[in-house]
N, C-alpha and C. Protein backbone atom coordinates (compact mmCIF):
# COMPACT_ATOMS: atom_id res chain seq x y z
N UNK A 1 -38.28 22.12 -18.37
CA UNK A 1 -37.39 22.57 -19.40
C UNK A 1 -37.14 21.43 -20.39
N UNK A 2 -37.26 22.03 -22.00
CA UNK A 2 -37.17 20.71 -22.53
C UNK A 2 -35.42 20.45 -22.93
N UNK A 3 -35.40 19.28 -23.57
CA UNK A 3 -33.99 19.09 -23.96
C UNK A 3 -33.43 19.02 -25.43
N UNK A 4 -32.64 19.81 -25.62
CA UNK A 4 -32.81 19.82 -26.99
C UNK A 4 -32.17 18.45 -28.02
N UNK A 5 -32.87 18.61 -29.00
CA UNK A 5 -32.70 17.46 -30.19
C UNK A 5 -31.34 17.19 -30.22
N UNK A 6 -31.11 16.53 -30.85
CA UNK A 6 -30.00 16.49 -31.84
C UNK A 6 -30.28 16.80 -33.49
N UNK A 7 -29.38 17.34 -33.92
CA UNK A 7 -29.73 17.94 -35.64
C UNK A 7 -29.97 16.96 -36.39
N UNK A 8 -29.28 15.94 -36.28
CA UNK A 8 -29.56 14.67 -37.34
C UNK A 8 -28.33 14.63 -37.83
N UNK A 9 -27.33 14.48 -37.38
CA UNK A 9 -26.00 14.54 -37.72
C UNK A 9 -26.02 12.84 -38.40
N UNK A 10 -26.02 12.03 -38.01
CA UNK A 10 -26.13 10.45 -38.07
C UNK A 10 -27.64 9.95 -38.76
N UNK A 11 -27.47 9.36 -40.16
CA UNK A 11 -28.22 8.79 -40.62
C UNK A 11 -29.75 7.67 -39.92
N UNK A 12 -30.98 7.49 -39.46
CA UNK A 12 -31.73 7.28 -38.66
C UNK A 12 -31.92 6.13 -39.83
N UNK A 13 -32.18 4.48 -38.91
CA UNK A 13 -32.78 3.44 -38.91
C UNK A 13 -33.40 3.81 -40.78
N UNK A 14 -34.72 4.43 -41.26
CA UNK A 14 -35.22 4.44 -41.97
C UNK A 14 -34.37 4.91 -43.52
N UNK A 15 -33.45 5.89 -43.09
CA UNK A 15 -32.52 6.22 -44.22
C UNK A 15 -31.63 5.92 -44.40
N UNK A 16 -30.94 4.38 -43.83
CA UNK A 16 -29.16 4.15 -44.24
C UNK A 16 -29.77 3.33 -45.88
N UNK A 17 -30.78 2.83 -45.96
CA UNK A 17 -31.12 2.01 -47.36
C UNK A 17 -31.15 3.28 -48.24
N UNK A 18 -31.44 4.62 -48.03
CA UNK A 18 -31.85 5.73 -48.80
C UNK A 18 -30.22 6.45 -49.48
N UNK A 19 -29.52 6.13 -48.20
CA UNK A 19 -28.33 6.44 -48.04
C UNK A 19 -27.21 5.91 -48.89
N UNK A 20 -27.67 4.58 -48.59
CA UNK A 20 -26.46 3.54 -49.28
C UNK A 20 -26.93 3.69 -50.78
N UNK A 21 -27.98 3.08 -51.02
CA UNK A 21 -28.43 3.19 -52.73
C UNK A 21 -27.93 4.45 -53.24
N UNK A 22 -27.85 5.73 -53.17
CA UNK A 22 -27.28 6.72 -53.80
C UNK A 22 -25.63 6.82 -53.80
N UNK A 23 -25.33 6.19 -52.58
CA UNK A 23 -23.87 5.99 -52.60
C UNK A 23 -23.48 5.08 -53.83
N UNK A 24 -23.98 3.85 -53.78
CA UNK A 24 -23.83 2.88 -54.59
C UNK A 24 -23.99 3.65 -56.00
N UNK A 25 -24.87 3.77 -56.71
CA UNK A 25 -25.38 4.67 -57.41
C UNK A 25 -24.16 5.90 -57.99
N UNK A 26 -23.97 6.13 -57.20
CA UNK A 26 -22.60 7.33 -57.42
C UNK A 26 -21.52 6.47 -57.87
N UNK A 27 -21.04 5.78 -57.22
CA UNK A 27 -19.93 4.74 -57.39
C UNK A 27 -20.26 4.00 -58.46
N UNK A 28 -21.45 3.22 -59.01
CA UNK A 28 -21.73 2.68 -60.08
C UNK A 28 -21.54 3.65 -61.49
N UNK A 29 -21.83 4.76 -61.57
CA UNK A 29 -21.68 5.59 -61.70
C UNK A 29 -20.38 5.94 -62.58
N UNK A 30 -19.22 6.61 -61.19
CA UNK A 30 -18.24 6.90 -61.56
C UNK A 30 -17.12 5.82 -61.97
N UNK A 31 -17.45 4.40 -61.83
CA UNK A 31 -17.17 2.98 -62.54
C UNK A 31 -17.32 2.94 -64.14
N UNK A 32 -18.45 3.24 -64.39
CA UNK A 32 -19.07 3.25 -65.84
C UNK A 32 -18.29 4.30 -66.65
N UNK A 33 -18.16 5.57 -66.07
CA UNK A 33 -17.19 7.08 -66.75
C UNK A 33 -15.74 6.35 -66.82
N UNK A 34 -15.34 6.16 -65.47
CA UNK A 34 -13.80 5.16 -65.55
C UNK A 34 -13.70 4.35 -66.59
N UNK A 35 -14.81 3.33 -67.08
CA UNK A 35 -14.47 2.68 -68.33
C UNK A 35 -14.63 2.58 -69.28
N UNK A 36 -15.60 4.32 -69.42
CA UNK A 36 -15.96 4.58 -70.70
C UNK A 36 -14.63 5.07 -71.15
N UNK A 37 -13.75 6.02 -70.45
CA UNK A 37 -12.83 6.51 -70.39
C UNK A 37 -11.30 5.66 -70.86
N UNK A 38 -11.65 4.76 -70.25
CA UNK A 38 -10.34 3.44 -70.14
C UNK A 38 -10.20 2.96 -71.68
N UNK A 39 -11.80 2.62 -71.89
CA UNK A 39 -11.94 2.05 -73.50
C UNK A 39 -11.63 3.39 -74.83
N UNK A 40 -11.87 4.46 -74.73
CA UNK A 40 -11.81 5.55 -75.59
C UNK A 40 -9.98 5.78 -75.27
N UNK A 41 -9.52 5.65 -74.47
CA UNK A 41 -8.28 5.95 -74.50
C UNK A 41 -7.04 4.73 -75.22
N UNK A 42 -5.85 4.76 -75.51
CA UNK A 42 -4.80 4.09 -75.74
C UNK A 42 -4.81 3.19 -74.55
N UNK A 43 -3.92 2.39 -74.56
CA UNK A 43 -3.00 1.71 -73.59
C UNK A 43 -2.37 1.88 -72.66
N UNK A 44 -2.20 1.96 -71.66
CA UNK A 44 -1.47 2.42 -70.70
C UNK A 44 0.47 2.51 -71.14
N UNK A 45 1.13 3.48 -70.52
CA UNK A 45 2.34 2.84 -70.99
C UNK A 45 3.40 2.62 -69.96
N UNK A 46 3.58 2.10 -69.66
CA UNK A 46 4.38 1.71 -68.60
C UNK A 46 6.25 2.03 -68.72
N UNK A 47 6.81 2.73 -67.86
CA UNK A 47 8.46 2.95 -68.38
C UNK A 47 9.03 2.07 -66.54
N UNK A 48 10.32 1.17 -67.84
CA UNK A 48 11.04 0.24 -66.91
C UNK A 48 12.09 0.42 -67.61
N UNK A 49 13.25 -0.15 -66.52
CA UNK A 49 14.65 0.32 -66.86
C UNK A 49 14.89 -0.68 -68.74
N UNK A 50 14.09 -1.42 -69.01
CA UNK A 50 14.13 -2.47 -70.45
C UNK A 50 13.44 -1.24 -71.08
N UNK A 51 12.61 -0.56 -70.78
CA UNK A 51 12.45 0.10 -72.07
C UNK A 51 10.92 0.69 -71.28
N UNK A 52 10.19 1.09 -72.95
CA UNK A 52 8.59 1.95 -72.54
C UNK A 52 7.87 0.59 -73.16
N UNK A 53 6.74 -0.36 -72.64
CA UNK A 53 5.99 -1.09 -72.79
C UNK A 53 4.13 -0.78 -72.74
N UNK A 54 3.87 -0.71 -73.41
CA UNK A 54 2.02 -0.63 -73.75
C UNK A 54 1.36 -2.01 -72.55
N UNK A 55 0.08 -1.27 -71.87
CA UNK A 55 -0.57 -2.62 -70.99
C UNK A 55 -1.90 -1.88 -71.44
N UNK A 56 -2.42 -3.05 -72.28
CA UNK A 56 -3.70 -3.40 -72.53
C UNK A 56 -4.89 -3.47 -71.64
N UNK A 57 -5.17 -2.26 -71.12
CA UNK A 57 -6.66 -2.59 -69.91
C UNK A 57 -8.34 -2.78 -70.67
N UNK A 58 -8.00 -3.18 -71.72
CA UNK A 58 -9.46 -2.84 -72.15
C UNK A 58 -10.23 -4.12 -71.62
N UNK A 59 -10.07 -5.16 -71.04
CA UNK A 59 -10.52 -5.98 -70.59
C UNK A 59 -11.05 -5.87 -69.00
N UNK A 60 -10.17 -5.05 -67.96
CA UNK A 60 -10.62 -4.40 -67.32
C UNK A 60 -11.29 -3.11 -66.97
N UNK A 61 -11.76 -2.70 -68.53
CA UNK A 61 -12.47 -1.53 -68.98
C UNK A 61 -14.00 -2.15 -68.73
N UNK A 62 -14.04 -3.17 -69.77
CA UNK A 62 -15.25 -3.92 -69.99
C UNK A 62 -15.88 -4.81 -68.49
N UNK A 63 -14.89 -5.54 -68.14
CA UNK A 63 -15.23 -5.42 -66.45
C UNK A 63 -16.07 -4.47 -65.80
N UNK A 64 -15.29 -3.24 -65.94
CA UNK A 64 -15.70 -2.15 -64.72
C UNK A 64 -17.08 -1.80 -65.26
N UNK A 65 -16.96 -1.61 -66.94
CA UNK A 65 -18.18 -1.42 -66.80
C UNK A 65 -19.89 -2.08 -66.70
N UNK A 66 -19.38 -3.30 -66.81
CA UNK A 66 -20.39 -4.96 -66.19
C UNK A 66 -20.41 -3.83 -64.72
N UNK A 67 -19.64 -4.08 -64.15
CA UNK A 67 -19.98 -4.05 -62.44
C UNK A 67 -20.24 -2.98 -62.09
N UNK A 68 -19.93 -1.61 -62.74
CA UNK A 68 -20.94 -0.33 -62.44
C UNK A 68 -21.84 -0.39 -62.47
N UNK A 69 -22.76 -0.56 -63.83
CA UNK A 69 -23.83 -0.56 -64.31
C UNK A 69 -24.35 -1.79 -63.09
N UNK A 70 -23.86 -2.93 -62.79
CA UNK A 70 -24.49 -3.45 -61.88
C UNK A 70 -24.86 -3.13 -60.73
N UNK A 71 -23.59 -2.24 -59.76
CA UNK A 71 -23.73 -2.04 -58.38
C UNK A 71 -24.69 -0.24 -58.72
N UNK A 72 -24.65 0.28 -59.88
CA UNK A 72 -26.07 1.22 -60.01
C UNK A 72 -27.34 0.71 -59.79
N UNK A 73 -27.50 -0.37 -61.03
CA UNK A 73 -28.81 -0.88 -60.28
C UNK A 73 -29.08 -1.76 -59.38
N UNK A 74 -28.31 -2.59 -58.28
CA UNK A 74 -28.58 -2.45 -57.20
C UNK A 74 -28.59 -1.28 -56.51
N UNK A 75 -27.38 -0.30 -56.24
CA UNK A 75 -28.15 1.24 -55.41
C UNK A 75 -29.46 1.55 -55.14
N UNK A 76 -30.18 0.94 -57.08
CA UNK A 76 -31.05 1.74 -57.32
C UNK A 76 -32.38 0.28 -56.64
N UNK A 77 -32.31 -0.60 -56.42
CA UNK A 77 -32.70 -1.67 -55.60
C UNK A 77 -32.91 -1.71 -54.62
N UNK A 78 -31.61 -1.08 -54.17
CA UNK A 78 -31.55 -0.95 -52.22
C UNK A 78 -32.66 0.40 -51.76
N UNK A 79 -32.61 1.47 -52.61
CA UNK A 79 -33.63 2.58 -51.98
C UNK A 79 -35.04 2.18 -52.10
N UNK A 80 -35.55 1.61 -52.72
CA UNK A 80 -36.56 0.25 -52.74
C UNK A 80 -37.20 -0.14 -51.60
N UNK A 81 -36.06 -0.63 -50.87
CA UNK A 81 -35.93 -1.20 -49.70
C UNK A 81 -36.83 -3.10 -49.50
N UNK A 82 -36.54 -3.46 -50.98
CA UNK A 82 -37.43 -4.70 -51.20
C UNK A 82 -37.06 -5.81 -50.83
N UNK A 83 -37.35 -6.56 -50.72
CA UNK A 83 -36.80 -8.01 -49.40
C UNK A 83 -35.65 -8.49 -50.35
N UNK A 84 -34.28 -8.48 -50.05
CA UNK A 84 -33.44 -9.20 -50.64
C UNK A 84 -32.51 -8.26 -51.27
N UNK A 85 -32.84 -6.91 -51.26
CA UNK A 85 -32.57 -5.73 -52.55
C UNK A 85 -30.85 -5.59 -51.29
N UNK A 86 -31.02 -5.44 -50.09
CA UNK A 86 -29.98 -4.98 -49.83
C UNK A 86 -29.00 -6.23 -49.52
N UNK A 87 -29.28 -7.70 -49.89
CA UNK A 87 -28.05 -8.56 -49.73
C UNK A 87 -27.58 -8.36 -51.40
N UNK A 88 -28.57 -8.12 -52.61
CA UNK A 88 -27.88 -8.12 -53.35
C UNK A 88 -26.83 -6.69 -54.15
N UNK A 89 -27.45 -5.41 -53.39
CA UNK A 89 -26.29 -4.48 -53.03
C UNK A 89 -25.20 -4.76 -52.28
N UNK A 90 -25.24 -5.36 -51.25
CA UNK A 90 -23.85 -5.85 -50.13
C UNK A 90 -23.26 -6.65 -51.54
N UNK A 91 -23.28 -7.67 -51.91
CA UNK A 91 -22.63 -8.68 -52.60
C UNK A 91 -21.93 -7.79 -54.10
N UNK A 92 -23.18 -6.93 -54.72
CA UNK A 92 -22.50 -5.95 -55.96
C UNK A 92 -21.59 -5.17 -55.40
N UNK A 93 -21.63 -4.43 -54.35
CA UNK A 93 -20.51 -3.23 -53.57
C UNK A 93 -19.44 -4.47 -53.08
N UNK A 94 -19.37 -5.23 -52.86
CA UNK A 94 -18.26 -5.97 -52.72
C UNK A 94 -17.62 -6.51 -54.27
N UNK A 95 -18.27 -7.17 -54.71
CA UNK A 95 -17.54 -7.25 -56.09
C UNK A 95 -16.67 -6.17 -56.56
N UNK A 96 -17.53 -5.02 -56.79
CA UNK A 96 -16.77 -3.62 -57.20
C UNK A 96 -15.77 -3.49 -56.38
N UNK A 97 -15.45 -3.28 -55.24
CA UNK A 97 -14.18 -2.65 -54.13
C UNK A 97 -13.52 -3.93 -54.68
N UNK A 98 -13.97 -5.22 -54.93
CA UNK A 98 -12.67 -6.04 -55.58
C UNK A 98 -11.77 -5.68 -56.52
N UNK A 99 -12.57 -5.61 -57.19
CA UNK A 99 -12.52 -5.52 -58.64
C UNK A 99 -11.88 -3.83 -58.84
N UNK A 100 -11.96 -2.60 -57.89
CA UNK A 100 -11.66 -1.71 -57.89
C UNK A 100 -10.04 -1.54 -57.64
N UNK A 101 -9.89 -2.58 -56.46
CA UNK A 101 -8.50 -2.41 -55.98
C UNK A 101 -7.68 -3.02 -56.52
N UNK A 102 -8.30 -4.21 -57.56
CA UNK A 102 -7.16 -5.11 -58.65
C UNK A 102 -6.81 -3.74 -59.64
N UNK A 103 -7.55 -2.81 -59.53
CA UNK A 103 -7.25 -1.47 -60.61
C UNK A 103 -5.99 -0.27 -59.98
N UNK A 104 -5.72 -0.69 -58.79
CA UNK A 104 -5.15 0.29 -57.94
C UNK A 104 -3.74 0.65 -58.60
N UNK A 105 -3.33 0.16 -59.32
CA UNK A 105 -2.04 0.69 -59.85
C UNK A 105 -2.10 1.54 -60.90
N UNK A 106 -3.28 1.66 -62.19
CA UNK A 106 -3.54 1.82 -63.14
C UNK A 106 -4.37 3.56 -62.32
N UNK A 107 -5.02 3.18 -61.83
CA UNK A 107 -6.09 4.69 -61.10
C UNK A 107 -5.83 4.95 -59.41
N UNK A 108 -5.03 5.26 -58.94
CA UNK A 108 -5.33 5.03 -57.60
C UNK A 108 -6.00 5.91 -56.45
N UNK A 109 -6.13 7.34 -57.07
CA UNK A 109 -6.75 8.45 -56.42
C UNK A 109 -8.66 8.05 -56.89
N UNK A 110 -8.55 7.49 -57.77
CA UNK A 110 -10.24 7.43 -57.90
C UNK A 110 -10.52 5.84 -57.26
N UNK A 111 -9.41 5.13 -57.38
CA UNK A 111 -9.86 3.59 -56.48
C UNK A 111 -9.83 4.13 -55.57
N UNK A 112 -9.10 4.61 -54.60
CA UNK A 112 -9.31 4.89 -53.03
C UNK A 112 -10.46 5.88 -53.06
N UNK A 113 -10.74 6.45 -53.87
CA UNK A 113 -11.78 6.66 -53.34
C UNK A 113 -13.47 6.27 -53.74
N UNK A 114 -13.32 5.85 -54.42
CA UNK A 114 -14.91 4.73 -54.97
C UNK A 114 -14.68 3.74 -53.92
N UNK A 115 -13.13 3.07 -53.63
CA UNK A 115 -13.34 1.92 -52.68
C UNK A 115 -13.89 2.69 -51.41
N UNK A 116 -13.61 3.02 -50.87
CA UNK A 116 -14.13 3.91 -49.30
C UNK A 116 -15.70 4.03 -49.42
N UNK A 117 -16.09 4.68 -50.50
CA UNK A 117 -17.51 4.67 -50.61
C UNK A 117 -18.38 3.59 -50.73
N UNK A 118 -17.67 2.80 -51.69
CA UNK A 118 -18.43 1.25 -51.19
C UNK A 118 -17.97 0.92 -50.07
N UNK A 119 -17.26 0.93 -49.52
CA UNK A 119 -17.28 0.40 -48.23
C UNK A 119 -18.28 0.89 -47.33
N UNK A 120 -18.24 1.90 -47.10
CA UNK A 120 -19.33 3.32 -46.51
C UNK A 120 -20.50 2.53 -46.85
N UNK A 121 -21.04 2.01 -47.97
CA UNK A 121 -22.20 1.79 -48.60
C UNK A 121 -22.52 0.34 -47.69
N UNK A 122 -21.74 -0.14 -47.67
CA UNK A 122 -21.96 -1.69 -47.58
C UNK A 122 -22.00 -1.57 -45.69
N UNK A 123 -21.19 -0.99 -45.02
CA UNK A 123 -21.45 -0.60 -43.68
C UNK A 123 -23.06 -0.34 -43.51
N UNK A 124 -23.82 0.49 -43.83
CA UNK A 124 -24.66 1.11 -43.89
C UNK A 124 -25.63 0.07 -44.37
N UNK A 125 -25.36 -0.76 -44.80
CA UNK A 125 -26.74 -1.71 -45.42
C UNK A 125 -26.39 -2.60 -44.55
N UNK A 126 -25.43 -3.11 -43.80
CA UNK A 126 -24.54 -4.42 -43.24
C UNK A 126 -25.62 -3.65 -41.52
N UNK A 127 -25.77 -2.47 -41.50
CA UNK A 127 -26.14 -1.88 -40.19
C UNK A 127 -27.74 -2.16 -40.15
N UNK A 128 -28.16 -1.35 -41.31
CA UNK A 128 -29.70 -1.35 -41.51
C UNK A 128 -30.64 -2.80 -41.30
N UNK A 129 -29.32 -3.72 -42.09
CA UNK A 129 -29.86 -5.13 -41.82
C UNK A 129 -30.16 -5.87 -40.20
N UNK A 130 -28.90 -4.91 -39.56
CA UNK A 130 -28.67 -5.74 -38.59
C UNK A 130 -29.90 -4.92 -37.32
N UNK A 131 -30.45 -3.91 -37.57
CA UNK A 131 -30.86 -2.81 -36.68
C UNK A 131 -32.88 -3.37 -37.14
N UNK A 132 -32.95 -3.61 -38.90
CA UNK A 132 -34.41 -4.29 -38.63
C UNK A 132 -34.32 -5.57 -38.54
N UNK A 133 -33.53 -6.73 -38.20
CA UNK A 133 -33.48 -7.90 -37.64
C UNK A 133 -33.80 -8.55 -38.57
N UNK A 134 -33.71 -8.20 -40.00
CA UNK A 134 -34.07 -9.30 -41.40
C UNK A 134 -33.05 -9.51 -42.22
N UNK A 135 -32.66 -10.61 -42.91
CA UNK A 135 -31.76 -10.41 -43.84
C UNK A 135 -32.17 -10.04 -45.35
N UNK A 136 -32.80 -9.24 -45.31
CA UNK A 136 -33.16 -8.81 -46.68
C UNK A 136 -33.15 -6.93 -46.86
């Protein structure tokens, strides 16, 4: 009698690089819309018991969108799977979740969740690395 499979519930050795790069990719992604968005809009306005005050994010507009466009094309690096492609996705998906959560007051339903996904992303390459025994 045979035994049956498993469906493939859990990502296999060959696809967490396939995996992570589209994650990344997504998140690079929805980084770039965030600051296309950030820059086309006003100022934030902030209300305190002194009064209603304007906060200037366009500097962390221009940020986000450096480090989208970056941690995209790493994503787009890591499915590659080319010697080095996934330390320099780990290092871009970390920048971003930095750089995401210094944003957490300003966006916080789309930081928590781009941060989770890089995280997700960076697990997954942090695994792949560790499962083919190379650091690249």
């Amino acid at each position: 009698m045979r035994t049956p499979q498993a469906t493939g519930t859990a990502p296999n050795r060959a696809d967490r690089p396939l995996l992570a790069g589209g994650l990344l990719v997504g998140t690079g992604l929805a980084d770039v819309l965030a600051a296309y968005g950030m820059l086309r809009s006003g100022p934030f306005m902030v209300l305190s018991r002194g009064g209603l005050y304007p906060v200037d994010v366009t500097v962390w507009a221009w940020l986000h969108l450096a480090v989208g466009a970056a941690v995209g094309l790493a994503g787009l690096a890591a499915v590659t799977g080319r010697r080095g492609a996934a330390t320099v996705a780990i290092g871009c998906a970390a920048l971003a979740l930095a750089v995401d959560l210094l944003m957490l007051p300003y966006a916080p339903i789309r930081v928590v969740l781009v941060a989770a996904v890089d995280a997700a992303a960076i697990r997954l390459l942090l695994r792949h690395r560790r499962a083919t025994g190379r650091a690249g």
